[in-house]
Protein backbone atom coordinates (compact mmCIF):
# COMPACT_ATOMS: atom_id res chain seq x y z
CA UNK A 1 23.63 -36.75 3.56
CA UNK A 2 24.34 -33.39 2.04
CA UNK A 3 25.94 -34.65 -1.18
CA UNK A 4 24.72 -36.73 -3.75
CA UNK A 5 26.49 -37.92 -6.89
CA UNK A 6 24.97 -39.68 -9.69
CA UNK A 7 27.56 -41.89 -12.44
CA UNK A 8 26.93 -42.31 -16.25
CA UNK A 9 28.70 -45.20 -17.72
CA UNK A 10 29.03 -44.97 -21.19
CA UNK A 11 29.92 -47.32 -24.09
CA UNK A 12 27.36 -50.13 -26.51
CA UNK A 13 29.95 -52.70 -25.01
CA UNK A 14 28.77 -52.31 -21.48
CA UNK A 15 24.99 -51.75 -22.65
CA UNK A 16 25.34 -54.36 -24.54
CA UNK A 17 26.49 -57.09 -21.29
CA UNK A 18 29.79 -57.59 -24.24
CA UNK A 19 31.84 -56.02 -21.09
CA UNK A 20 31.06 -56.17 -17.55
CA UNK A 21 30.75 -52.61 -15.82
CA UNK A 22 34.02 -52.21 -13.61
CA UNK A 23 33.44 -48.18 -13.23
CA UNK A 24 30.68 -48.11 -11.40
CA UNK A 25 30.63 -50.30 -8.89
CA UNK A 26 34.34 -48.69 -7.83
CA UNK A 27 33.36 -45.78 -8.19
CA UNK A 28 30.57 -46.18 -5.68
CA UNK A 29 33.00 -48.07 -3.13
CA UNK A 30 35.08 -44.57 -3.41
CA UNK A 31 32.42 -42.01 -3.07
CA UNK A 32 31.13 -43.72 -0.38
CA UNK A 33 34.52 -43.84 1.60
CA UNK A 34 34.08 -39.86 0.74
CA UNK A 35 31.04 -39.28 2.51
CA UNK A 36 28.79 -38.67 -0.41
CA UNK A 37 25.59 -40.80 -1.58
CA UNK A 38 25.56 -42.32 -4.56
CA UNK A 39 21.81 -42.14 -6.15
CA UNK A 40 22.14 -43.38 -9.23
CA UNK A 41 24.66 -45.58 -12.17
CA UNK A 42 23.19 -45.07 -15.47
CA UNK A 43 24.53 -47.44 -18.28
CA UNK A 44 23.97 -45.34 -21.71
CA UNK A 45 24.95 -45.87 -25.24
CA UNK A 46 27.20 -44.49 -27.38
CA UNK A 47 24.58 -42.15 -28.48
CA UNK A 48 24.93 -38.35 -28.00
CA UNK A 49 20.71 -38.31 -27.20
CA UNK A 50 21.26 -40.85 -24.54
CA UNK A 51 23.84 -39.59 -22.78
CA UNK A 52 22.30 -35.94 -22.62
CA UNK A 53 19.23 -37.79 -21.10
CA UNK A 54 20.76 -39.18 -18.51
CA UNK A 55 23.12 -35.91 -17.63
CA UNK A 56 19.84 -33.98 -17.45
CA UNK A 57 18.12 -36.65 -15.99
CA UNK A 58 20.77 -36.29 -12.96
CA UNK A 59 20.76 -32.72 -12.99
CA UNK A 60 16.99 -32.43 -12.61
CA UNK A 61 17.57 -34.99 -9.86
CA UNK A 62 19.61 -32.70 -7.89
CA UNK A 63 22.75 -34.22 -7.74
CA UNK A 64 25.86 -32.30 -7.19
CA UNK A 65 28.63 -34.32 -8.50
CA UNK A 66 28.20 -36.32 -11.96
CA UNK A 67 30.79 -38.72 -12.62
CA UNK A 68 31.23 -40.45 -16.46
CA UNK A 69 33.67 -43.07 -17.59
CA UNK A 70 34.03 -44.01 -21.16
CA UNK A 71 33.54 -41.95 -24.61
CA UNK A 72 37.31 -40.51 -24.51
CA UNK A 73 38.67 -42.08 -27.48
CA UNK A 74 39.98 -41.04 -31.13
CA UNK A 75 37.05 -42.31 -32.74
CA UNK A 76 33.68 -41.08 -33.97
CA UNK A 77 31.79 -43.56 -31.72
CA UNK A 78 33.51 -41.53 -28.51
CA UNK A 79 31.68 -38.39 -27.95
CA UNK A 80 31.59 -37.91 -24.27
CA UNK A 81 33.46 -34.87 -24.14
CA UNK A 82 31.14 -33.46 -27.08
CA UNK A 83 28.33 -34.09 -24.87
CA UNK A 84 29.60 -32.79 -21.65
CA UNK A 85 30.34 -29.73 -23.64
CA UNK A 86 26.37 -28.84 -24.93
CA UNK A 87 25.18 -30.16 -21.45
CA UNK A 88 27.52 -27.51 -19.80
CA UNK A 89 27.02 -24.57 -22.41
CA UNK A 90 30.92 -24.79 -23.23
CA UNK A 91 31.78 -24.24 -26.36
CA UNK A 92 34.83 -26.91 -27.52
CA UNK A 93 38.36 -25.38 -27.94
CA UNK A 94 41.58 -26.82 -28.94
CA UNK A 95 44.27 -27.08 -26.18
CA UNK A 96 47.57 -27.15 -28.23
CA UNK A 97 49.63 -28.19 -25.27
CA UNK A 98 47.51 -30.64 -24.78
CA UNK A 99 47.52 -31.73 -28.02
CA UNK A 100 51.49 -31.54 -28.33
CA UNK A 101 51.47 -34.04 -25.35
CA UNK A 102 49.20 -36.55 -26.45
CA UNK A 103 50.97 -36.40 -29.71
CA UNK A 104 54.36 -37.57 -27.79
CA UNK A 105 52.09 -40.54 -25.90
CA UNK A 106 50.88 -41.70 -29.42
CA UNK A 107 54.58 -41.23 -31.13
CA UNK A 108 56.09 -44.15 -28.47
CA UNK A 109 52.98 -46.33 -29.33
CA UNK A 110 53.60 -46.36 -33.19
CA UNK A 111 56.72 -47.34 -32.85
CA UNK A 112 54.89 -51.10 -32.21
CA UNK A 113 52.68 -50.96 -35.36
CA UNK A 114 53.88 -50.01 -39.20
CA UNK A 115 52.24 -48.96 -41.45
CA UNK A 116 49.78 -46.55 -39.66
CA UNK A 117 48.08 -43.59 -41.33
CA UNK A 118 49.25 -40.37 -40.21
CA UNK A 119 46.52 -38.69 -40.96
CA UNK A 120 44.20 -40.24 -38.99
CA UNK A 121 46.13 -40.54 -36.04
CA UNK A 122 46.52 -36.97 -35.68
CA UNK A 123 42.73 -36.57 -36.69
CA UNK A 124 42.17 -38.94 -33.37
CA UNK A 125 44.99 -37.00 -31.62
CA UNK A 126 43.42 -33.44 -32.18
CA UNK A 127 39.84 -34.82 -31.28
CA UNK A 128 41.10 -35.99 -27.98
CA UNK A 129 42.86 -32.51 -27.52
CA UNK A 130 39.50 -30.52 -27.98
CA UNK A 131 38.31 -29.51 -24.46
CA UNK A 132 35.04 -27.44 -23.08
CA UNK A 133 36.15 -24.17 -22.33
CA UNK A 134 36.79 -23.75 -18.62
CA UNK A 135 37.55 -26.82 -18.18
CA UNK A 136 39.96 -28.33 -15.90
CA UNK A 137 42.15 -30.89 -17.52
CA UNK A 138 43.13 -34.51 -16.62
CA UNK A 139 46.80 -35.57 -17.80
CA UNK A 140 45.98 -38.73 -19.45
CA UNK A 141 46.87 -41.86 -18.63
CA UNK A 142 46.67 -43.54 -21.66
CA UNK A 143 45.64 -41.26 -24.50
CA UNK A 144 42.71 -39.54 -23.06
CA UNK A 145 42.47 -36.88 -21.28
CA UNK A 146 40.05 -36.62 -18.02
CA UNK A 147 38.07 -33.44 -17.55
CA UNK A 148 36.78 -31.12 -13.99
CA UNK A 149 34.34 -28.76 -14.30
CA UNK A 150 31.34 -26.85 -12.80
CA UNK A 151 28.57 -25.62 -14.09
CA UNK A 152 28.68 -22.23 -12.42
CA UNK A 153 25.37 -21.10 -11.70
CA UNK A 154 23.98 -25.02 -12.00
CA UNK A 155 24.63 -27.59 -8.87
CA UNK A 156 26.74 -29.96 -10.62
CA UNK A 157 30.18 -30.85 -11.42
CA UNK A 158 30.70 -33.07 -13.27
CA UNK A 159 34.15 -35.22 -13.83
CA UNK A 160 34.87 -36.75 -17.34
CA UNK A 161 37.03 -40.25 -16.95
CA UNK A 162 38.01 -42.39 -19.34
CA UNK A 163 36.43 -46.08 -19.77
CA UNK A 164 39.45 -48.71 -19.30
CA UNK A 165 39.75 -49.24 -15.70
CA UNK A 166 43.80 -49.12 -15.62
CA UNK A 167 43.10 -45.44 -16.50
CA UNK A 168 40.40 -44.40 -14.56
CA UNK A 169 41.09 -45.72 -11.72
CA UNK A 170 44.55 -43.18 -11.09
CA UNK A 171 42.79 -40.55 -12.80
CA UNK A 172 39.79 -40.30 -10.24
CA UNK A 173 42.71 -39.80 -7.71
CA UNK A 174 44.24 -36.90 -9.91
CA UNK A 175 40.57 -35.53 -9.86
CA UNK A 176 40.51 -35.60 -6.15
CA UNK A 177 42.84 -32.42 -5.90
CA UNK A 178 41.28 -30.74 -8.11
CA UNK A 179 39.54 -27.21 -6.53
CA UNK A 180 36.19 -28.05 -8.54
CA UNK A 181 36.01 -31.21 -6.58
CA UNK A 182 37.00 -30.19 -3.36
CA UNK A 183 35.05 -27.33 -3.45
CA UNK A 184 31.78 -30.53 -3.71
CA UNK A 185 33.18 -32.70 -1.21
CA UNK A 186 34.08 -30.34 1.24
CA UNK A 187 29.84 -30.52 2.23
CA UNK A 188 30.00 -34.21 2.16
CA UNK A 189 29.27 -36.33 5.39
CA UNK A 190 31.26 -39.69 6.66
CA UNK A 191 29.64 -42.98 6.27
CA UNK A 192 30.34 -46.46 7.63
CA UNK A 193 29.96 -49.27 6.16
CA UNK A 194 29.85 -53.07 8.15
CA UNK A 195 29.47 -56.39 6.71
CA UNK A 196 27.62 -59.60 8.15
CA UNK A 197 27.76 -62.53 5.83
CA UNK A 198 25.86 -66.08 6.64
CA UNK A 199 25.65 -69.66 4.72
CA UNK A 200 22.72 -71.81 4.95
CA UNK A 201 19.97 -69.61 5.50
CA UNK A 202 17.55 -68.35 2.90
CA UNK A 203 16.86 -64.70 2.36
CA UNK A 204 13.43 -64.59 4.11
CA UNK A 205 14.99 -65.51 7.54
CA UNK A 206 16.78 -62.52 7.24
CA UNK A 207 14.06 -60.32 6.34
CA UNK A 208 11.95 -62.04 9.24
CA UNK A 209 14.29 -60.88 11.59
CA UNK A 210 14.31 -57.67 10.57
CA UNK A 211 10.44 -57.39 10.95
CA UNK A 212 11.29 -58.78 14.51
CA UNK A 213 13.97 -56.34 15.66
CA UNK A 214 11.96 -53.33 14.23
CA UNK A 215 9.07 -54.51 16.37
CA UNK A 216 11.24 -54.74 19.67
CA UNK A 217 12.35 -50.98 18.36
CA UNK A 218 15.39 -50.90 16.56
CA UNK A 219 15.45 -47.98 14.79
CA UNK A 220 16.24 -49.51 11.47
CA UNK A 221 15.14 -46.24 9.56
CA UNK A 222 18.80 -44.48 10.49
CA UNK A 223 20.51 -47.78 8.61
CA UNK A 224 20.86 -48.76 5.02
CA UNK A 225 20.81 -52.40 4.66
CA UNK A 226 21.10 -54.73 2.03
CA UNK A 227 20.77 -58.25 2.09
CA UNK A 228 22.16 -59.69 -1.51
CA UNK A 229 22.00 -63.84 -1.97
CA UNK A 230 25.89 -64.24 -3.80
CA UNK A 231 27.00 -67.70 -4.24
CA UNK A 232 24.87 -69.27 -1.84
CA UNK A 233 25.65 -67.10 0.92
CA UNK A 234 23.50 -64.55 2.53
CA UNK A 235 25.31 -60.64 2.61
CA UNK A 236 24.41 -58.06 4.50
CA UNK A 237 25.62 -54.82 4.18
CA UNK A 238 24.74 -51.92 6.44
CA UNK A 239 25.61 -48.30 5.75
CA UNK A 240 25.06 -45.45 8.40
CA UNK A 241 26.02 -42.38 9.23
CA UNK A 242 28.49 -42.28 12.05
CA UNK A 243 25.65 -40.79 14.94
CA UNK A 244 23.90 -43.70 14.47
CA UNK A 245 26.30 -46.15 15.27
CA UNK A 246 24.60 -47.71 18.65
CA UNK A 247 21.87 -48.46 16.43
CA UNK A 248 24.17 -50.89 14.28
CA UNK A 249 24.96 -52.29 17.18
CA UNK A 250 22.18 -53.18 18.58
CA UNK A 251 20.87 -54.87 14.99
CA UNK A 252 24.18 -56.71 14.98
CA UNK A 253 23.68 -57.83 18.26
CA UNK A 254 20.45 -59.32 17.22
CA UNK A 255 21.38 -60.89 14.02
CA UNK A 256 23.98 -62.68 16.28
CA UNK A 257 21.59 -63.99 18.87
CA UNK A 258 18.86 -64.87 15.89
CA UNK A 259 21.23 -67.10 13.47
CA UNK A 260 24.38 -67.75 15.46
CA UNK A 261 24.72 -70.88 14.09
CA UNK A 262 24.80 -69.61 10.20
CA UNK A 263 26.96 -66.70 11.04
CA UNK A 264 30.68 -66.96 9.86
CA UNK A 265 31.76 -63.83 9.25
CA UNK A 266 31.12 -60.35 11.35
CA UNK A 267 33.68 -58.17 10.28
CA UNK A 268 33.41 -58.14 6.49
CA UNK A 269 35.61 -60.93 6.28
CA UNK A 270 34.75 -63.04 3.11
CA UNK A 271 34.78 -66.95 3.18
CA UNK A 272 38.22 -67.14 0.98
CA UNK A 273 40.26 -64.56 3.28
CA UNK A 274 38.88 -66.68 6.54
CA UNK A 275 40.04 -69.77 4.86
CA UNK A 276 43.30 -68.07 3.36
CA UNK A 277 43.80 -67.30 7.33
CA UNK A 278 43.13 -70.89 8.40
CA UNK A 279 45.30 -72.78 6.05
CA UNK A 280 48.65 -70.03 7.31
CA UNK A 281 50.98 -73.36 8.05
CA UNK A 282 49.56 -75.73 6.14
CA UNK A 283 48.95 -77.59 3.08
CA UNK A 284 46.24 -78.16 0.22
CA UNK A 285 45.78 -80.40 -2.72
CA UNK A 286 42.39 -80.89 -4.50
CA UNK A 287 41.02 -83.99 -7.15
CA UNK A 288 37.91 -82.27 -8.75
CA UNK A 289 35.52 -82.93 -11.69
CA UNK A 290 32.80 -81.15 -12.00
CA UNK A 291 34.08 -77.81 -11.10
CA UNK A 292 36.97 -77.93 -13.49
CA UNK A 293 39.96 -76.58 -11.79
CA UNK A 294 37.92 -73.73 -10.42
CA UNK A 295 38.01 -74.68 -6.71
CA UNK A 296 41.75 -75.18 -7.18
CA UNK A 297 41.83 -71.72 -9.06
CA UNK A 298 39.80 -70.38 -6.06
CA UNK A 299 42.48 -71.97 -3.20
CA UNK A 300 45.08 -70.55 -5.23
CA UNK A 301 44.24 -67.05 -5.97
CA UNK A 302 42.26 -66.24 -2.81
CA UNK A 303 45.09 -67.36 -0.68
CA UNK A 304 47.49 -65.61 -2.19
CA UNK A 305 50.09 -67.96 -2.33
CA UNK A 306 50.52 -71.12 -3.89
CA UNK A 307 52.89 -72.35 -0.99
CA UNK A 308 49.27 -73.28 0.45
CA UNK A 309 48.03 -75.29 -2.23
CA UNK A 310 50.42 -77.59 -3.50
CA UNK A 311 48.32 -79.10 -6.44
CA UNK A 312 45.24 -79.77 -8.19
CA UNK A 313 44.30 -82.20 -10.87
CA UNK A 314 40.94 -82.70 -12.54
CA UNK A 315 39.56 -85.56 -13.16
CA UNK A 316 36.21 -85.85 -15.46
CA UNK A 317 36.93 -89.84 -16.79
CA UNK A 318 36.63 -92.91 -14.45
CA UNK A 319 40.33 -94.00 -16.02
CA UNK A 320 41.37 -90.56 -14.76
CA UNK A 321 39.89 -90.80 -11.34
CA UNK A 322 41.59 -93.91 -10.81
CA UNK A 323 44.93 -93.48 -12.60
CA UNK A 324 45.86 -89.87 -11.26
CA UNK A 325 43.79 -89.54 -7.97
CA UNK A 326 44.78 -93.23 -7.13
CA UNK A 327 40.72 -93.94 -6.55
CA UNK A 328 40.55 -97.76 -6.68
CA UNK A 329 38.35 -99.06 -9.89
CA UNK A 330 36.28 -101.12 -7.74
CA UNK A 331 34.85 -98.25 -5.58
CA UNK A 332 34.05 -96.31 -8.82
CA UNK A 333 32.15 -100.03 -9.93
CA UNK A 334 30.42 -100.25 -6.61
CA UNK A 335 29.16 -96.83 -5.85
CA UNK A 336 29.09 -94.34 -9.42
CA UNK A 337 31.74 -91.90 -9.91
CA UNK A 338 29.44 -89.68 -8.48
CA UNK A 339 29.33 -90.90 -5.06
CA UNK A 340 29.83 -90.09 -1.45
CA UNK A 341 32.56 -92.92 -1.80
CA UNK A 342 34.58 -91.51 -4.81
CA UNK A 343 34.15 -87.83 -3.21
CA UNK A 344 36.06 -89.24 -0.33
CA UNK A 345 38.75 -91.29 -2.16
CA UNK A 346 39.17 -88.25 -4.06
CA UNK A 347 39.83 -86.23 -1.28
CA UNK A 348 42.52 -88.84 0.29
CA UNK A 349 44.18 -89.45 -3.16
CA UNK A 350 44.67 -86.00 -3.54
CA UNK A 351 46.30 -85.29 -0.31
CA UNK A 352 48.39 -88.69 -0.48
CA UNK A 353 50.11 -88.18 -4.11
CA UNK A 354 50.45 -84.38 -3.18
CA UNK A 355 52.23 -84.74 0.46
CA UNK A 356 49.24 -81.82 1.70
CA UNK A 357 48.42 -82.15 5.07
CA UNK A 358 44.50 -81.40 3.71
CA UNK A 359 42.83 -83.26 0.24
CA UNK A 360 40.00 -81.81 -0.80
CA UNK A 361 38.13 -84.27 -3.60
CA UNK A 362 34.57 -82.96 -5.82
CA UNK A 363 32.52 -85.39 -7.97
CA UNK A 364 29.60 -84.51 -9.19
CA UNK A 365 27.34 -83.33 -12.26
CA UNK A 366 27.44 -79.77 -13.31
CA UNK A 367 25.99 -79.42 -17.19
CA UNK A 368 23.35 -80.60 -18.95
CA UNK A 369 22.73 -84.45 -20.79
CA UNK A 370 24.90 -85.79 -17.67
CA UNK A 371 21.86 -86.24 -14.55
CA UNK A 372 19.60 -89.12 -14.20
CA UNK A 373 16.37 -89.37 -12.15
CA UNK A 374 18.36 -90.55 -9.20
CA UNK A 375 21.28 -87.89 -9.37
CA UNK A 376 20.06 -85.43 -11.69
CA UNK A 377 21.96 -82.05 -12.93
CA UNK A 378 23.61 -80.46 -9.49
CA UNK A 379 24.00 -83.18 -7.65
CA UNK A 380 27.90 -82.66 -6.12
CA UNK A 381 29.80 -84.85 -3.30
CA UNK A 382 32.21 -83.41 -1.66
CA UNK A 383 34.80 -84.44 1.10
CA UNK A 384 37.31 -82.56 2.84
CA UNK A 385 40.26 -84.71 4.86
CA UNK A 386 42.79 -84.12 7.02
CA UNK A 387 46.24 -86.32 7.30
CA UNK A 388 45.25 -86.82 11.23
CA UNK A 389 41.51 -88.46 9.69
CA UNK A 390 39.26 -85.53 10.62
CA UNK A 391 37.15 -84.90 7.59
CA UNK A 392 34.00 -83.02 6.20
CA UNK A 393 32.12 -84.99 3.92
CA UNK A 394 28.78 -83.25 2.11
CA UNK A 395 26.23 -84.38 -0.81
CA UNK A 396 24.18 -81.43 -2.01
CA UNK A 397 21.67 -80.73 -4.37
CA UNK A 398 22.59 -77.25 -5.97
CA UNK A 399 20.42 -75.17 -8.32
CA UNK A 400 21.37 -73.39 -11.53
CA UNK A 401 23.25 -74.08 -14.44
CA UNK A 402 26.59 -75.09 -15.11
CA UNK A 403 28.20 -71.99 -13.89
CA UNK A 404 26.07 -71.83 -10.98
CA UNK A 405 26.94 -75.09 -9.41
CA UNK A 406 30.45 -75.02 -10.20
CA UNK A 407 30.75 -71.57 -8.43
CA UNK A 408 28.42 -72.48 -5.77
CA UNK A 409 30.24 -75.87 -4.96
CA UNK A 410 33.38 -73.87 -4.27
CA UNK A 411 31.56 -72.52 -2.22
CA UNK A 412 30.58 -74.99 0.31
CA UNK A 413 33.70 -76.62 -0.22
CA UNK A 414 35.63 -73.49 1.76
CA UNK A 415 32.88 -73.21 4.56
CA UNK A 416 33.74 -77.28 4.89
CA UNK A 417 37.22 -76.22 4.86
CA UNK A 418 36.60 -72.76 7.50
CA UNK A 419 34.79 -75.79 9.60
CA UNK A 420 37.50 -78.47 9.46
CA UNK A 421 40.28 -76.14 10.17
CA UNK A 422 38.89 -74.42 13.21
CA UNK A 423 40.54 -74.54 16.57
CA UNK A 424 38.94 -77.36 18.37
């Protein structure tokens, strides 16, 4: 692993959890694909002492690619480039091309707002223009421009993107032909990466049978693996280095012969694209509670076309259940809305009144104030028919809070799906 990179997201937003990081995490999936390590993702501030720290902190490290995203804007708060600057010895000079461009970018945007002071839009224009000496220049995207450069007689280079994804995202390719970051990746190595993923099996099998293969000598030290519990399934990712690929083999080979029966998915495959695969041909319709539209949501966008899934409708009230899922009153009277029963008339309703060859019905109770002693907060039925009366029926018990069980009911509701709609 002869290069390793280290990533500074900046911005009080992300800190903050206001924003979810988006940067990082793809900016990790494409370094890897590169060859090169990532070490580190360090979430600073917009403070000018933080995000020195962390530059120097990576430095000190040894890493020989920095990557930042965020800081590029017109105002005060956005100092990245500032930063970068000091860190790199540079002083800041003002590129009046650049300037002249980003001036033409911002003219075609006024033209939506009145009203706007001049001044301070060029102000923000000439800011953004100001660029560390050296420096190789990004063509921006939006209204920031990206930044290459190396340090000279220092290891890194480090590559200055801005923070919305829509523009960082073409801009890291732009950076890819640079000669500063060429010159970096032409050391880097090749990594793989493989996927196992399981449902119904806790985290300490897992780890259980990695004590076990280790002990029948697998050399597990030449892999990277990650097991990561994500709505109640069980991931395990495994990155190596090409040389060592019999030894992947061998510890897929055992994971297969230890938990066979939890094992749905050996080639990265998640649980929506398997059941997106499945359901090629046929139809859908849901009647759902608890979850709110989200399993319909989930059909819908996972399998990529709503030819699949012909309908949804959700149904909190009894008078709802009954008047647009067509559950009869007297099952509702007999059993609780929340019932193995309703789950199933749900299911049928849903795939009757729709015309889908499959109905998929949820009842259950998600949030708080709604669970007794005898079906407290997560309790969720579930049923899964088909028009030729082959079905998957389920109760379950999940933890968390509302979000949690509606996500995590989803969840099992696909793997009953993967499960009624393979080949018999």
């Amino acid at each position: 692993m002869s290069v390793r990179a280290g990533i500074v997201v900046t911005g009080t937003e992300v800190l903050s959890g206001i924003i979810p990081d988006r940067n990082g995490p793809w900016l990790s999936e494409r370094l890897r694909g590169l060859g090169v390590e990532l070490a580190h993702i360090i979430v600073v501030a917009d403070r000018p002492a933080d995000l020195q720290a962390a530059l120097w902190f990576l430095e000190d490290e040894g890493m020989q690619l920095i990557v930042t995203s965020g800081g590029l804007g017109p105002t005060a708060d956005d100092l990245t480039t500032e930063v970068v600057a000091a860190f790199a010895g540079r002083d800041l000079v003002l590129d009046e091309a650049l300037e002249k461009r980003i001036w033409s970018i911002l003219e075609r945007l006024r033209a939506r707002w009145r009203n706007l002071d001049e001044d301070a839009l060029r102000a923000g224009n000439r800011k953004q223009a100001l660029v560390p000496e050296g420096a190789t220049v990004l063509e921006p995207i939006g209204t920031a421009p990206g930044l290459v450069m190396s340090l000279e007689e220092r290891t890194p280079t480090v590559v200055v993107l801005p923070g919305p994804p829509r523009e960082l995202q073409p801009m890291w390719e732009v950076a890819l032909q640079t000669d500063e970051l060429k010159e970096v990746l032409k050391d880097a190595g090749t990594f793989e990466q493989r996927i196992l993923r399981l449902f119904g099996i806790p985290e300490s099998e897992i780890a259980r049978s990695l004590r076990e293969l280790e002990a029948e000598g697998v050399p597990l030290e030449v892999l990277e693996i990650t097991t990561c519990l994500r709505r109640g399934e069980i991931e395990i990712a495994t990155v190596f280095e090409p040389p060592f690929a019999e030894a992947y083999e061998r510890f897929a080979k055992g994971i297969k012969a230890r938990h066979a029966d939890t094992l749905f998915s050996t080639d990265g495959s998640t649980i929506d694209e398997l059941v997106a695969r499945a359901l090629e041909g046929r139809t859908v319709a849901v009647a759902e509670s608890c979850t709110g539209g989200l399993m319909t949501a989930r059909l819908t966008d996972r399998a990529g076309s709503s030819a699949y899934v012909l309908g949804g409708v959700v149904v909190y009230s009894n008078a709802a259940k009954v008047a647009h899922a067509g559950v009869p009153a007297k099952l509702i009277e007999a059993h609780g809305a929340v019932s193995p029963k309703v789950a199933a008339a749900l299911a049928d309703g849903a795939r009757e009144r729709f015309g889908a060859q499959i109905g998929v019905g949820i009842t259950g109770i998600a949030g708080p104030g709604g669970g007794t002693e005898a079906k407290p907060v997560g309790s969720v039925c579930l049923s899964v028919a088909a028009a030729d009366g082959r079905r998957e029926d389920r109760t379950v018990q999940l933890p968390g809070g509302r979000a949690d069980v509606r996500e995590r009911t989803t969840t099992v509701v696909l793997h009953l799906l993967r499960r009624l709609l393979a080949p018999t």
